[in-house]
C-alpha atoms as a PDB file:
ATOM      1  CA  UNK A   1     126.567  35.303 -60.227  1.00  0.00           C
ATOM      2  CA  UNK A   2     129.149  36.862 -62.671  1.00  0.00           C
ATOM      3  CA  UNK A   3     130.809  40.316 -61.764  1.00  0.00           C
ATOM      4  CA  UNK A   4     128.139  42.558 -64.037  1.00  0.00           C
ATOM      5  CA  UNK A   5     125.371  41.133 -62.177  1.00  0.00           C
ATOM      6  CA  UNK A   6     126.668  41.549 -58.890  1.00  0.00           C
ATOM      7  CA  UNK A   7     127.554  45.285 -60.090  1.00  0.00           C
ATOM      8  CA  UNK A   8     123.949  45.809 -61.217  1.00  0.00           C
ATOM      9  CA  UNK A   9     122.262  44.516 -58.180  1.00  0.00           C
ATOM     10  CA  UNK A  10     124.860  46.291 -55.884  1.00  0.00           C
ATOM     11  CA  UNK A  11     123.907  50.110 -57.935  1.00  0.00           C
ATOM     12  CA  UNK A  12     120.184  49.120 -56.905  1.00  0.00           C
ATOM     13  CA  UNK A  13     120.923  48.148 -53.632  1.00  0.00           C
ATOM     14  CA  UNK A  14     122.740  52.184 -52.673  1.00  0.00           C
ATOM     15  CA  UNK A  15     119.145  53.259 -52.660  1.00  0.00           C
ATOM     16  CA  UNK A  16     117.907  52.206 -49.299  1.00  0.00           C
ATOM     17  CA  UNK A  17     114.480  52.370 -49.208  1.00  0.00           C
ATOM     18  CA  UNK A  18     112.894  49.084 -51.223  1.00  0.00           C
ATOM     19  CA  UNK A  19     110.066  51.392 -52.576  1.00  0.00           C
ATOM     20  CA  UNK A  20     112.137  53.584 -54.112  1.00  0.00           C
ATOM     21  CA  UNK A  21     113.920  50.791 -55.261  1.00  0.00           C
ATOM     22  CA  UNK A  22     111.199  49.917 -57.053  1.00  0.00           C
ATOM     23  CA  UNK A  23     110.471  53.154 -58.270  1.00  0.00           C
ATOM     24  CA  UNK A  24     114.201  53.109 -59.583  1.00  0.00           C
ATOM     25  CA  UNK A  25     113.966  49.809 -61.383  1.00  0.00           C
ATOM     26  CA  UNK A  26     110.072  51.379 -62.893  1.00  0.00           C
ATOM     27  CA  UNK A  27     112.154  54.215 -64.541  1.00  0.00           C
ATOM     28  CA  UNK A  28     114.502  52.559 -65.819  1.00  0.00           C
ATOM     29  CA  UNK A  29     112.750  50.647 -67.736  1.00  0.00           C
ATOM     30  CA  UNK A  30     110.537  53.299 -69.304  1.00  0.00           C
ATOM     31  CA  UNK A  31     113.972  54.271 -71.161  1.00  0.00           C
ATOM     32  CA  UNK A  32     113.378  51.224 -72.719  1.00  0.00           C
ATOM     33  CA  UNK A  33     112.378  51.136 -76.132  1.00  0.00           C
ATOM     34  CA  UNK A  34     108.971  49.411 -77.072  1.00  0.00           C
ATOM     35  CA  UNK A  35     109.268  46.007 -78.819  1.00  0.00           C
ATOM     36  CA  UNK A  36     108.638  46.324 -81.901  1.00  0.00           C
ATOM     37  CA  UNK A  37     104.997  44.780 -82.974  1.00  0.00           C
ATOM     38  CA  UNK A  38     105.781  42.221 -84.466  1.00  0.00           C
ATOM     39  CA  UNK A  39     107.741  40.612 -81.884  1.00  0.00           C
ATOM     40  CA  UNK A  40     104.537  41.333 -79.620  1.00  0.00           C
ATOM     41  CA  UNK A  41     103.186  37.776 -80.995  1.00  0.00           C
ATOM     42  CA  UNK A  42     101.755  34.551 -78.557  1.00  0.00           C
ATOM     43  CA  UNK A  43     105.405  32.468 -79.595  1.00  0.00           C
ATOM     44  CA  UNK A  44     107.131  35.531 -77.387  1.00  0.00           C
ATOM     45  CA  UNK A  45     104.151  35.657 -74.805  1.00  0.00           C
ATOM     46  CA  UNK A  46     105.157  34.416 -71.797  1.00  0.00           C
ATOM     47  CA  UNK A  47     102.256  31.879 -70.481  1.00  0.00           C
ATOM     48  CA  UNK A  48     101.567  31.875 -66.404  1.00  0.00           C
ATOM     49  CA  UNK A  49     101.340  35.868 -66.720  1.00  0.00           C
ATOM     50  CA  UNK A  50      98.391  37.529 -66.020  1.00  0.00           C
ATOM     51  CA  UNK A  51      99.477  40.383 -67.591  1.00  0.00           C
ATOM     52  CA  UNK A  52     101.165  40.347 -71.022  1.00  0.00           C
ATOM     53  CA  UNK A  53     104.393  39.940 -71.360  1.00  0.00           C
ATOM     54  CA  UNK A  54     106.421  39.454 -74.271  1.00  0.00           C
ATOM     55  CA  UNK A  55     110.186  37.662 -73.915  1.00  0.00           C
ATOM     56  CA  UNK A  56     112.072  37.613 -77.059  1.00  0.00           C
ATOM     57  CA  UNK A  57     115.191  35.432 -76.366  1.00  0.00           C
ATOM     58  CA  UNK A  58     118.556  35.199 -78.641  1.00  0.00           C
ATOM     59  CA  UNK A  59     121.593  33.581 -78.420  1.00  0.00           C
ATOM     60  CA  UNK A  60     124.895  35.493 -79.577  1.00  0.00           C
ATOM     61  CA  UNK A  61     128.380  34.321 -79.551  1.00  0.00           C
ATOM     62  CA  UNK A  62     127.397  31.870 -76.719  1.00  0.00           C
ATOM     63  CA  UNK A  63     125.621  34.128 -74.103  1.00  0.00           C
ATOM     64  CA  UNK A  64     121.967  35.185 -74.093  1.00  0.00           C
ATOM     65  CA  UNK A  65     120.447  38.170 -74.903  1.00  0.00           C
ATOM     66  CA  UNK A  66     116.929  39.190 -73.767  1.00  0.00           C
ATOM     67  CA  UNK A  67     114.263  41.895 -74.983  1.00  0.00           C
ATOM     68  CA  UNK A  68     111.145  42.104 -73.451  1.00  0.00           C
ATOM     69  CA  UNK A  69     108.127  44.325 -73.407  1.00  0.00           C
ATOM     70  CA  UNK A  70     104.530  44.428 -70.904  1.00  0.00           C
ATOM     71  CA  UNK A  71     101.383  45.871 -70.643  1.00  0.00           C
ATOM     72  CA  UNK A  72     101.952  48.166 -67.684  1.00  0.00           C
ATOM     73  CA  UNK A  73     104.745  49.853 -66.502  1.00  0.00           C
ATOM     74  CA  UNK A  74     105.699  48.010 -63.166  1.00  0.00           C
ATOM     75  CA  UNK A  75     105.289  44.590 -64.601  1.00  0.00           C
ATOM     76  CA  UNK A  76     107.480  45.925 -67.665  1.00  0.00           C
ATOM     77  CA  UNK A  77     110.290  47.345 -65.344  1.00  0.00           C
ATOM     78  CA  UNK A  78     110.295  44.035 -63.295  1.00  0.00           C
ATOM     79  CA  UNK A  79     110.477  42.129 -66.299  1.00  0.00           C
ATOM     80  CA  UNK A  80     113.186  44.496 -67.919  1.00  0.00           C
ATOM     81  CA  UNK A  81     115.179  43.913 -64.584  1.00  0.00           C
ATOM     82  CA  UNK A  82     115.598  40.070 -64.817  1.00  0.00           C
ATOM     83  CA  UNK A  83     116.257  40.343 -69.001  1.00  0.00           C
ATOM     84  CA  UNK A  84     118.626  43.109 -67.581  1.00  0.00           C
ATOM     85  CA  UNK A  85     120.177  40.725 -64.897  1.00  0.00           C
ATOM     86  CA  UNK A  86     120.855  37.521 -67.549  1.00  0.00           C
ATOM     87  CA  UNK A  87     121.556  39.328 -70.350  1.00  0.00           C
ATOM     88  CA  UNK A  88     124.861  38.673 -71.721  1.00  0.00           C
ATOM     89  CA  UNK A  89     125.333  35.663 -69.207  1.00  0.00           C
ATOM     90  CA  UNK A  90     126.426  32.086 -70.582  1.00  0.00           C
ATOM     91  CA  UNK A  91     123.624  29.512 -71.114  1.00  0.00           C
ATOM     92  CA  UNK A  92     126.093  27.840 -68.412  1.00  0.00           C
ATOM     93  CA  UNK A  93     125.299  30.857 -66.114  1.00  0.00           C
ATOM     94  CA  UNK A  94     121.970  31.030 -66.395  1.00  0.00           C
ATOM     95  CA  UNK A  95     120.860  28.026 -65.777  1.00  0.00           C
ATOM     96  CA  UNK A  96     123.205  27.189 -62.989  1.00  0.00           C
ATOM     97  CA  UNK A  97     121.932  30.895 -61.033  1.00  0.00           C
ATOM     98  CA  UNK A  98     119.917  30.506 -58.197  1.00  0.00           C
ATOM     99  CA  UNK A  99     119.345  33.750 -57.716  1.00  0.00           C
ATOM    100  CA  UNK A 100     116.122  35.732 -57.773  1.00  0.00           C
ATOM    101  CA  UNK A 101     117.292  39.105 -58.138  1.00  0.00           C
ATOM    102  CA  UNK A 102     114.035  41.021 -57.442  1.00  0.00           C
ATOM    103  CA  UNK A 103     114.642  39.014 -54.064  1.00  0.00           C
ATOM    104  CA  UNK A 104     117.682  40.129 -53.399  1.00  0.00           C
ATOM    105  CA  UNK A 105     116.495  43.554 -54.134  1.00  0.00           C
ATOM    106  CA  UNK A 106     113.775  43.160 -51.427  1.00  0.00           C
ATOM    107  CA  UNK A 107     111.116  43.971 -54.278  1.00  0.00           C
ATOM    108  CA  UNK A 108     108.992  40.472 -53.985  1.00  0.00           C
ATOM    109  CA  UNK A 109     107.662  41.490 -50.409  1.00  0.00           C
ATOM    110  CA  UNK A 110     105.781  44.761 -51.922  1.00  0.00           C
ATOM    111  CA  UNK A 111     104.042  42.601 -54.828  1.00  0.00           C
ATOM    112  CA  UNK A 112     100.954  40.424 -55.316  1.00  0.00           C
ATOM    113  CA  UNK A 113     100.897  36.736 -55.199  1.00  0.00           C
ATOM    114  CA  UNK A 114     100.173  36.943 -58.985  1.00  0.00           C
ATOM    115  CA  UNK A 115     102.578  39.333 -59.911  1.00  0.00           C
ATOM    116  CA  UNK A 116     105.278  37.121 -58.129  1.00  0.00           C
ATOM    117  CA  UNK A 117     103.996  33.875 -59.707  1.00  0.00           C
ATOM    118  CA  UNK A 118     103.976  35.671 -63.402  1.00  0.00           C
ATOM    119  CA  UNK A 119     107.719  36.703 -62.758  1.00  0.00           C
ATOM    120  CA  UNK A 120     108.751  33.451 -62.050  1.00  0.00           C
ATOM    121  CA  UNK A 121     107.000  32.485 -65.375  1.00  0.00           C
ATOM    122  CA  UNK A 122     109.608  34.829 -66.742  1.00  0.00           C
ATOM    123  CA  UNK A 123     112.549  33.538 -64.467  1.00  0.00           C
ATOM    124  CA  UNK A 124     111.662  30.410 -65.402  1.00  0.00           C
ATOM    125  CA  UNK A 125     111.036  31.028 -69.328  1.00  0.00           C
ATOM    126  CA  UNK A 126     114.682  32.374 -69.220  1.00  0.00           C
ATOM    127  CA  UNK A 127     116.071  29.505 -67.717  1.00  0.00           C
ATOM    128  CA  UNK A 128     114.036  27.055 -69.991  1.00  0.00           C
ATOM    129  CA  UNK A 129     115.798  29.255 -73.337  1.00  0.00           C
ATOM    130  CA  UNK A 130     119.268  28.682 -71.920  1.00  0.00           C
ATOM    131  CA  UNK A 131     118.475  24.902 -71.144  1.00  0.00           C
ATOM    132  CA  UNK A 132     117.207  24.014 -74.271  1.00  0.00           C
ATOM    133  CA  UNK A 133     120.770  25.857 -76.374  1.00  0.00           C
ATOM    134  CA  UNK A 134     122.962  24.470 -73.589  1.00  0.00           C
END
């Protein structure tokens, strides 16, 4: 975990209560410009979602950066956290984090099996990006 990350997750982790956490991480994310149409295509869909999500992945001067969009608000602020969390990290970094952020953030607890299986799907689609330009 770089020193931005930690930083990030630390600013989350002043607000006590995991709810509100979540709440916190929700609103953020509806600052969060929509991606743009016609990004919102099945090559940026990421599969294992129930809902959809779209992950648009680029490299830049050797770290990744990460846009992303979803159907519903909660799955789109979750979503926007990890792209948040790995976003300007090394391909190195990425794929050698363990960490689950939204774990570390208490948030897992409060959601569905599903929801929890689809953002590893996204955890994992991140990691498989940063493998495959390592």
């Amino acid at each position: 975990m770089n020193d931005r990350q930690r930083q990030l997750l630390d600013d989350f982790l002043l607000i006590e209560n995991s709810q509100e956490r979540l709440t916190a991480v929700v609103d953020r994310a509806r600052r969060l410009p929509p991606l743009p149409s016609e990004l919102r295509i099945d090559a940026n869909r990421v599969q294992g979602c129930i809902s959809q999500v779209w992950l648009v992945p680029e490299l830049r001067d050797g770290r990744g950066h990460f846009r992303c969009d979803a159907d519903g608000p909660l799955v789109k602020g979750l979503v926007a956290f990890l792209c948040a969390y790995f976003d300007g990290a090394t391909r190195a970094e990425i794929v050698a984090d363990e960490t689950d952020p939204l774990d570390v953030l208490g948030l897992l607890p409060n959601l569905s099996p599903t929801r929890r299986n689809g953002l590893a799907a996204v955890r994992a689609a991140i990691g498989a990006f940063a493998a495959r330009h390592a």
